[in-house]
Protein backbone atom coordinates (compact mmCIF):
# COMPACT_ATOMS: atom_id res chain seq x y z
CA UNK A 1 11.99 7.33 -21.02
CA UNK A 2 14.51 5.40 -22.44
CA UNK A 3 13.80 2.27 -24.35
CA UNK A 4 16.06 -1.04 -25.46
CA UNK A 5 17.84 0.27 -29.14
CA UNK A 6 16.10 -1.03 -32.34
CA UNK A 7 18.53 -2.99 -34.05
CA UNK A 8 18.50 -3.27 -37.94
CA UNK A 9 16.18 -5.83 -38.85
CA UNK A 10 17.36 -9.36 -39.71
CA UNK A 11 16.94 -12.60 -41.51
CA UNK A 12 17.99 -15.84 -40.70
CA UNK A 13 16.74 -19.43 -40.08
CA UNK A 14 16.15 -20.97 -36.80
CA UNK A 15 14.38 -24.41 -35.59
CA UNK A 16 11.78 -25.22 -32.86
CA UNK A 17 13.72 -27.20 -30.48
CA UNK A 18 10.77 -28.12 -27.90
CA UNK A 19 6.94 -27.77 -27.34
CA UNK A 20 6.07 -27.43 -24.24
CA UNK A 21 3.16 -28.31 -21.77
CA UNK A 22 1.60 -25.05 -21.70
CA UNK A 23 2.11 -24.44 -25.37
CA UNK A 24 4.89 -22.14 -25.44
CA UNK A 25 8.20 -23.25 -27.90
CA UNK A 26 11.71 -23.67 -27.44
CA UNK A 27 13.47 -21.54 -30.52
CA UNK A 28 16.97 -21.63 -31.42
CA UNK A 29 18.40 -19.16 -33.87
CA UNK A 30 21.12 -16.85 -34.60
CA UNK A 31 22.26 -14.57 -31.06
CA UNK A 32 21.68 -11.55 -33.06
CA UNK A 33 17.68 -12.29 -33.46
CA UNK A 34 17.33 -12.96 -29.90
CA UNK A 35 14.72 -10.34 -29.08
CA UNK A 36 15.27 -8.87 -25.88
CA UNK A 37 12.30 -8.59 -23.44
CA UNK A 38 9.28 -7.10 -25.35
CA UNK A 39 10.65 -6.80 -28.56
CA UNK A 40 9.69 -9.48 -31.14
CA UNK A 41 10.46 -11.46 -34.10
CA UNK A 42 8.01 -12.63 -37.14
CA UNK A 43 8.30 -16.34 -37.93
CA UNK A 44 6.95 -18.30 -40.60
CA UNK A 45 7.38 -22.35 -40.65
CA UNK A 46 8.82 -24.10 -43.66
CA UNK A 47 6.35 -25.62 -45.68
CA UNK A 48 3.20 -23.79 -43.81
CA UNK A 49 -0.06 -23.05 -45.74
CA UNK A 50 -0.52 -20.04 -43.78
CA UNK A 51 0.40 -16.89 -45.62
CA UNK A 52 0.76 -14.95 -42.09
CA UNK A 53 4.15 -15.17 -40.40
CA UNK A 54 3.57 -15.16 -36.36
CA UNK A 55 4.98 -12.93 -33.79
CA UNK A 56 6.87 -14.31 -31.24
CA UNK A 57 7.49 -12.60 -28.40
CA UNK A 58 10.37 -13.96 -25.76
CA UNK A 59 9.95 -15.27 -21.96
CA UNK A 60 12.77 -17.40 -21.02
CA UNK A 61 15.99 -16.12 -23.30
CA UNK A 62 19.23 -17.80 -23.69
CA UNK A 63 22.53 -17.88 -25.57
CA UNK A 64 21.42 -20.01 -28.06
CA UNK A 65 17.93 -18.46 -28.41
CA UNK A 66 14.81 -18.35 -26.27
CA UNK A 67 11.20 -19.67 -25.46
CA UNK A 68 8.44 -18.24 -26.36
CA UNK A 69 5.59 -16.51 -24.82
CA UNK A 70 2.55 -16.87 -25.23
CA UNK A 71 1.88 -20.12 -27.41
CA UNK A 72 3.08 -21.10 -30.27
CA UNK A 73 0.77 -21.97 -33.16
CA UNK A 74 -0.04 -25.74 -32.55
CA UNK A 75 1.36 -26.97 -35.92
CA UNK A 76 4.69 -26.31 -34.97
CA UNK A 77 6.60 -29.36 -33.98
CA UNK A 78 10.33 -30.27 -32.74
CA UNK A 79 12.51 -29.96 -35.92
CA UNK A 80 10.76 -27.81 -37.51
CA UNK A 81 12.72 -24.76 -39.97
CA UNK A 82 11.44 -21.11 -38.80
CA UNK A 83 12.14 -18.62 -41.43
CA UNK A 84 12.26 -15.61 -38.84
CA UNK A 85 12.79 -11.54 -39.05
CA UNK A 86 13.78 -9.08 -36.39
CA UNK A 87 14.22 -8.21 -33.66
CA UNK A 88 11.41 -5.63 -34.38
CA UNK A 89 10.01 -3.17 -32.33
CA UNK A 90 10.68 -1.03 -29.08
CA UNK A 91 11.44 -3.04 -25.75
CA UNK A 92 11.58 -2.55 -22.41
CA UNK A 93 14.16 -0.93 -20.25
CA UNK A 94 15.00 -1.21 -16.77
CA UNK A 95 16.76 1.76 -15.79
CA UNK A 96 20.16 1.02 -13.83
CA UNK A 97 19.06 2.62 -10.35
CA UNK A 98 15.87 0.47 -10.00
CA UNK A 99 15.73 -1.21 -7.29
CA UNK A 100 11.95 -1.91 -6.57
CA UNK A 101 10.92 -3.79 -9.53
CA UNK A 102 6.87 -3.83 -10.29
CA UNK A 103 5.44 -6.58 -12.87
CA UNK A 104 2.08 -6.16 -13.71
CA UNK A 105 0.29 -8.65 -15.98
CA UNK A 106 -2.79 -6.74 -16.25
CA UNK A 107 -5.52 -9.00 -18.20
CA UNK A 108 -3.21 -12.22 -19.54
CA UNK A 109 -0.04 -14.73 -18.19
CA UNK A 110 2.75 -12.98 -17.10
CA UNK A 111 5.37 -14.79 -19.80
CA UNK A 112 5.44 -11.37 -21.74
CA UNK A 113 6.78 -10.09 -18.48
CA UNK A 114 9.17 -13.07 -17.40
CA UNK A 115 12.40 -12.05 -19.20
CA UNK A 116 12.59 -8.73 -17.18
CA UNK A 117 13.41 -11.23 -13.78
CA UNK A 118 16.80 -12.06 -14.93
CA UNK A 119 17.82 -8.04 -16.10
CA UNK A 120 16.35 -7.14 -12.67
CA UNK A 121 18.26 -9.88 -10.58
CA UNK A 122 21.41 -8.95 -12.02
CA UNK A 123 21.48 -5.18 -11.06
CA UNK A 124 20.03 -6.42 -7.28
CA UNK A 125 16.59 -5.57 -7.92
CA UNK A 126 13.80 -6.89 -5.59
CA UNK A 127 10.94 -7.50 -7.51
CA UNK A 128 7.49 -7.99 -7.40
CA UNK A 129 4.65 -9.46 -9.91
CA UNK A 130 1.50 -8.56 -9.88
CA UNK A 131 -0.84 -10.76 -12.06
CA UNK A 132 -4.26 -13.41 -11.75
CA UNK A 133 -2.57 -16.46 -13.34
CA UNK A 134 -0.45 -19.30 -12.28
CA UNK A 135 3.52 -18.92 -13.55
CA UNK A 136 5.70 -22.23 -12.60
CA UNK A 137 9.01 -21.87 -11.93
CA UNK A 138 9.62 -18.32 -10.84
CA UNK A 139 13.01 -17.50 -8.87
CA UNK A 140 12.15 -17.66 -5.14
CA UNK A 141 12.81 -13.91 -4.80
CA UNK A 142 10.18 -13.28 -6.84
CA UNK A 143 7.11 -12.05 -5.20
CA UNK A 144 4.00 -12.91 -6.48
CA UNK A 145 0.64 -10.92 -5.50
CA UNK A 146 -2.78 -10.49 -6.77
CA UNK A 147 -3.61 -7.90 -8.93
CA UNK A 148 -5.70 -6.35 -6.06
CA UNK A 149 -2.66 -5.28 -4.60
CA UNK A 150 -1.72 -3.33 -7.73
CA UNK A 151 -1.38 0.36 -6.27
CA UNK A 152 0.26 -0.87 -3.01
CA UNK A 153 2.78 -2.53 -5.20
CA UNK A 154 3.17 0.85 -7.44
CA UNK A 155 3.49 3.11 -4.24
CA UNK A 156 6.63 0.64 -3.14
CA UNK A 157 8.00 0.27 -6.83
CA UNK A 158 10.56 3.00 -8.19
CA UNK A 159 10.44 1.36 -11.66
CA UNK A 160 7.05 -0.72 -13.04
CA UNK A 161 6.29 -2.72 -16.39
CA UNK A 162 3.12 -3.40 -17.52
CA UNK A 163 1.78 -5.81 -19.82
CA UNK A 164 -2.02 -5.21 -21.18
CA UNK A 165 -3.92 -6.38 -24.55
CA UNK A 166 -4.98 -2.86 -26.50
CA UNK A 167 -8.90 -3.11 -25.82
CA UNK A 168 -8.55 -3.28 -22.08
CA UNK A 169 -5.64 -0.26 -22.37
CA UNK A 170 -8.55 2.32 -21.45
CA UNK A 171 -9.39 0.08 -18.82
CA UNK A 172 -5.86 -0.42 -17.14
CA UNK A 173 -5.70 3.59 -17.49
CA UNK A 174 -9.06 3.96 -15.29
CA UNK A 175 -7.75 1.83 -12.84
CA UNK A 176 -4.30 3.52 -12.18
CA UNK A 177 -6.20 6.98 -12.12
CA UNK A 178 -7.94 5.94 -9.55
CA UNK A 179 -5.63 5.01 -7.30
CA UNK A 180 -4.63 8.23 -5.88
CA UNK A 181 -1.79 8.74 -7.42
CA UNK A 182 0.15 5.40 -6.82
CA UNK A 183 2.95 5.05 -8.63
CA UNK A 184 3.20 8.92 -9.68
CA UNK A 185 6.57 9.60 -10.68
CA UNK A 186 8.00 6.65 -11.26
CA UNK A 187 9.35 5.08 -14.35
CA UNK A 188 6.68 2.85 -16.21
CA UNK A 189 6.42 1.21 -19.49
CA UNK A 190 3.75 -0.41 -20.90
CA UNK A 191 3.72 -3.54 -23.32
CA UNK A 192 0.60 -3.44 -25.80
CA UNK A 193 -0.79 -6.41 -27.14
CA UNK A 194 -2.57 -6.36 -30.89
CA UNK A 195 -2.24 -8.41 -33.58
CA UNK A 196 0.48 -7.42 -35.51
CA UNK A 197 0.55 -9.47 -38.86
CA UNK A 198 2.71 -6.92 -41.12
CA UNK A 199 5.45 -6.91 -38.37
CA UNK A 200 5.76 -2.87 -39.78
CA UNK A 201 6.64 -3.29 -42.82
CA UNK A 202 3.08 -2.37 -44.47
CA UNK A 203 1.16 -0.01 -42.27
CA UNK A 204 -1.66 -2.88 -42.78
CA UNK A 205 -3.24 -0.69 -39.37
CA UNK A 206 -4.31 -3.59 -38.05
CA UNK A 207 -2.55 -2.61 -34.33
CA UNK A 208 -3.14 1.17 -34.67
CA UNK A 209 -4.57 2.78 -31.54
CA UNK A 210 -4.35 6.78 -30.94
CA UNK A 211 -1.78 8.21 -28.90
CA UNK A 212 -2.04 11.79 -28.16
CA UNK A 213 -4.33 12.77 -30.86
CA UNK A 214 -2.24 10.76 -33.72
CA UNK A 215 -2.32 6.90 -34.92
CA UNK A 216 0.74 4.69 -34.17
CA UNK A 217 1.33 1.66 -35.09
CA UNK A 218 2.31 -1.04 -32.22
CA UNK A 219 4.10 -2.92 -34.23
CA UNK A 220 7.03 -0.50 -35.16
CA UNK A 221 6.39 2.37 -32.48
CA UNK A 222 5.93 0.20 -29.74
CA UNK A 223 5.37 -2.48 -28.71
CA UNK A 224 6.27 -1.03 -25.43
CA UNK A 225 5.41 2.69 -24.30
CA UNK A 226 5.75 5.28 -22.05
CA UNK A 227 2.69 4.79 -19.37
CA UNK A 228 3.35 8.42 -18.77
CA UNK A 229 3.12 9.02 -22.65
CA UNK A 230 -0.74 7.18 -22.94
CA UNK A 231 -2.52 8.81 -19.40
């Protein structure tokens, strides 16, 4: 499996531009810490009490930076200085012959997921999301279906990304084993969730979990997987 390149980490400011309805922020900083579609960056805000930075993961990206996914911490306000690090971590990759694109937001809002619609659109990709939550303002092309229809969707897919939080991991891996054998073969990737407050610098362990008989850390060996790698 192939996965997005981890680029030396970096430091630079950036501002919150807009807060919006659902919580989420509007960040603009530097191109080079854009993180690309679940990779991350650790921000803290200038002047904050808190002596955790957060991580912010990406939804919507742009040129001049991106929006965030899933809220941002409700102190934050337009204007505000982010003293940020990254891009950190592992990210997702679509592989260039996809063409049936599965999304599957397992236990949470797809947002984590969102960036992947634009990579997919612009190699021709159908794709489909799978997820129990509302999303506004998804292309039209996108299909959206309940997570019911999960192993249907994995039977049609050729490539699949899945976002999950780490204590329902075992669960999402019970699910797809029953489901005789849809979506055997194909590409997938997984996205695991965990508090991550050292952003892998430390080896704190707050977002181990065991992978094939050894501990890794989501926050510098993921946070996206191999599904084949966890099963």
């Amino acid at each position: 499996m192939t996965y997005v390149k981890i680029f030396q980490m970096k430091t630079a400011q950036g501002r919150v531009e807009e807060i919006f309805l659902d919580g989420s922020a509007g960040i603009v900083c530097p191109p080079e810490l854009i993180p690309h579609p679940g990779q991350y960056l650790h921000a803290h805000a200038d002047g904050s009490v808190s002596p955790l930075a957060v991580s912010l993961f990406p939804s919507l990206i742009s040129p001049k930076g991106f929006r965030s996914a899933p809220a941002a911490p409700p102190s934050w306000r337009p204007g505000d200085i982010l003293h940020l690090r990254g891009p950190i971590g592992r990210g997702f990759f679509i592989p260039a012959n996809a063409r049936r694109i599965a999304l599957v937001a397992f236990d949470d809002s797809p947002s984590l997921l969102r960036g992947l619609i634009p990579v997919a659109m612009k190699q021709n990709a159908e794709v489909v999301l799978a997820c129990d939550s509302q999303i506004a303002d998804l292309p039209e092309v996108v299909e959206v279906l309940p997570l019911e229809a999960m192993g249907e969707i994995l039977r049609w897919a050729d490539y699949a990304a899945f976002d999950a939080d780490r204590e329902n991991l075992n669960r999402l891996m019970e699910r797809l084993a029953g489901m005789n054998q849809a979506g055997a073969g194909i590409e997938a990737q997984v996205l695991i969730r965990a508090a991550m407050p050292c952003g892998g610098i430390a080896d704190c362990g707050a977002c181990a979990f065991i992978l094939r008989h050894e501990w890794k850390m989501i926050c510098k060996d993921g946070p996206v997987f191999d599904l084949r790698g966890i099963k």
